[in-house]
Protein backbone atom coordinates (compact mmCIF):
# COMPACT_ATOMS: atom_id res chain seq x y z
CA UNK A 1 27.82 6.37 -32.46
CA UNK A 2 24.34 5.20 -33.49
CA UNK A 3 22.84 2.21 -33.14
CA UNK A 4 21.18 0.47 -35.86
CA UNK A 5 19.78 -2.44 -34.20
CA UNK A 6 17.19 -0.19 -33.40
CA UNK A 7 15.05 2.12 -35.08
CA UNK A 8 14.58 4.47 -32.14
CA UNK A 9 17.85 5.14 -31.21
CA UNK A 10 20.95 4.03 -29.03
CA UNK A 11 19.35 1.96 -25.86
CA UNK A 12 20.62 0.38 -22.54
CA UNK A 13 22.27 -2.67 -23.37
CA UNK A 14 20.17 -5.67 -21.35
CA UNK A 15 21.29 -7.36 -18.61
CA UNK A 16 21.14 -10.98 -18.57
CA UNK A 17 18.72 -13.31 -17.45
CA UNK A 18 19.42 -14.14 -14.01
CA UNK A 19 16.62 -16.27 -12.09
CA UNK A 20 18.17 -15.95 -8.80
CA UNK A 21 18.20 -12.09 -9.16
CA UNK A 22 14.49 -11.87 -10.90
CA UNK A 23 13.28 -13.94 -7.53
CA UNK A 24 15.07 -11.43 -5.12
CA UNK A 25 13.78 -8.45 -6.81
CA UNK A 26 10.50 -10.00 -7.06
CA UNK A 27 10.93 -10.42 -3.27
CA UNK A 28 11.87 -6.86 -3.13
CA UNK A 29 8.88 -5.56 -4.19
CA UNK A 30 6.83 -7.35 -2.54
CA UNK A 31 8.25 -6.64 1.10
CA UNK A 32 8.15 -2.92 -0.03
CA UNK A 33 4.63 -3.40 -0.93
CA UNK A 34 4.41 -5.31 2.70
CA UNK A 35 6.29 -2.73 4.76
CA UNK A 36 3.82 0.24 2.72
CA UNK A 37 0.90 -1.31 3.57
CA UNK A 38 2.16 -2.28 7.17
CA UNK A 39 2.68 1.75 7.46
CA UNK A 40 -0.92 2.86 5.89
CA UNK A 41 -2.20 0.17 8.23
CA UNK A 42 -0.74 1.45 11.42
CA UNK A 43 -2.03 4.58 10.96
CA UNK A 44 -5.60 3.70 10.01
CA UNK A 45 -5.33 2.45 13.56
CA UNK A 46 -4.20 4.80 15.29
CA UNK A 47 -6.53 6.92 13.89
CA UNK A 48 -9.33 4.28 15.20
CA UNK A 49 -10.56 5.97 18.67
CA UNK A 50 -10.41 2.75 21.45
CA UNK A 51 -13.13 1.75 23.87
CA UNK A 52 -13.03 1.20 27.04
CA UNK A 53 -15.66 -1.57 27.61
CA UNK A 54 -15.07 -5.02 28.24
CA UNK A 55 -13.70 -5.68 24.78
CA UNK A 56 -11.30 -3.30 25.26
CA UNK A 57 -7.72 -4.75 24.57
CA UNK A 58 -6.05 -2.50 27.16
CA UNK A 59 -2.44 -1.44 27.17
CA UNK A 60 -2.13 -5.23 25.65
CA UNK A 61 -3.39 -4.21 22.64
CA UNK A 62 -1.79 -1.08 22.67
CA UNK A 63 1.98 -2.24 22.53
CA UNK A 64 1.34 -5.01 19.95
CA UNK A 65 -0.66 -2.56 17.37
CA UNK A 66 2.60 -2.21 15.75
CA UNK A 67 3.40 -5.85 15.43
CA UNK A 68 -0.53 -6.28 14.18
CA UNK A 69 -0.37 -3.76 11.74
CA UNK A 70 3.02 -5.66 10.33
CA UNK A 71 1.21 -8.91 9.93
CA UNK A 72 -1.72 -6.99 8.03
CA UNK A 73 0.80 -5.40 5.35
CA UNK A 74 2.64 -8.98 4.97
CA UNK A 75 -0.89 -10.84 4.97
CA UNK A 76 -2.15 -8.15 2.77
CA UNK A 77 0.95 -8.37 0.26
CA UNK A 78 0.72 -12.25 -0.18
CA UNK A 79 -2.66 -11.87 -1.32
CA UNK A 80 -1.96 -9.43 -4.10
CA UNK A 81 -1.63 -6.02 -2.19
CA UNK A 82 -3.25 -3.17 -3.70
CA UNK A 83 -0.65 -3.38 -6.87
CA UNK A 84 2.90 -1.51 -6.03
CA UNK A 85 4.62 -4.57 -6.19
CA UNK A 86 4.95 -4.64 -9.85
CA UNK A 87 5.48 -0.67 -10.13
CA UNK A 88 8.07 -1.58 -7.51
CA UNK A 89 9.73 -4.34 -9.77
CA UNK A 90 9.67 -2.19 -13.16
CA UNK A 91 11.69 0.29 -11.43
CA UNK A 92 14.21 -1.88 -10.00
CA UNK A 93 15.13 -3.49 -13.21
CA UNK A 94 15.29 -0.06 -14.72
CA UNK A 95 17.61 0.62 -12.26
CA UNK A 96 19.49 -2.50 -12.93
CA UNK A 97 19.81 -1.78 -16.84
CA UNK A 98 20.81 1.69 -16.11
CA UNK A 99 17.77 3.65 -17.22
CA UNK A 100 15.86 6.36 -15.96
């Protein structure tokens, strides 16, 4: 059966507004975006070759690199990350309305 509502063809019928679902896919995205750039963080210091002068953080700094590299992403993500977030979001409602 064809639809002629639209010109193009048959399409995914919409889902409804829902506010409370638009905020927690917003939310989504952006802790994906936050976890990503936590990851791409971690590495970049790893990769970064330690001293052992006095400004050295020690083993210290070596256990909480993780946990730093987490606050980055998050910090990094709340101020507009590099732009997944709404890549992120498009995909989700896709998902949601059944396209692909």
């Amino acid at each position: 059966m064809r639809d002629v509502t639209s010109p193009t063809g048959p399409q995914a019928p919409a889902v409804p507004a829902n506010p409370e679902l638009d905020a927690r896919n917003r939310e989504t995205a952006k802790n994906f975006e936050a976890v990503f750039l936590g990851q791409m963080t971690q590495l970049m210091l790893e990769s970064v070759q330690q001293g052992d002068g006095e400004f050295s953080g020690g083993h210290g700094e070596e256990m909480f690199r993780g946990i730093m590299a987490e606050k980055l992403g998050n910090a990094m993500a709340a101020k507009g990350g590099i732009g997944l977030a709404p890549v992120v979001l498009d995909q989700i409602i896709k998902l949601q309305q059944g396209n692909k």
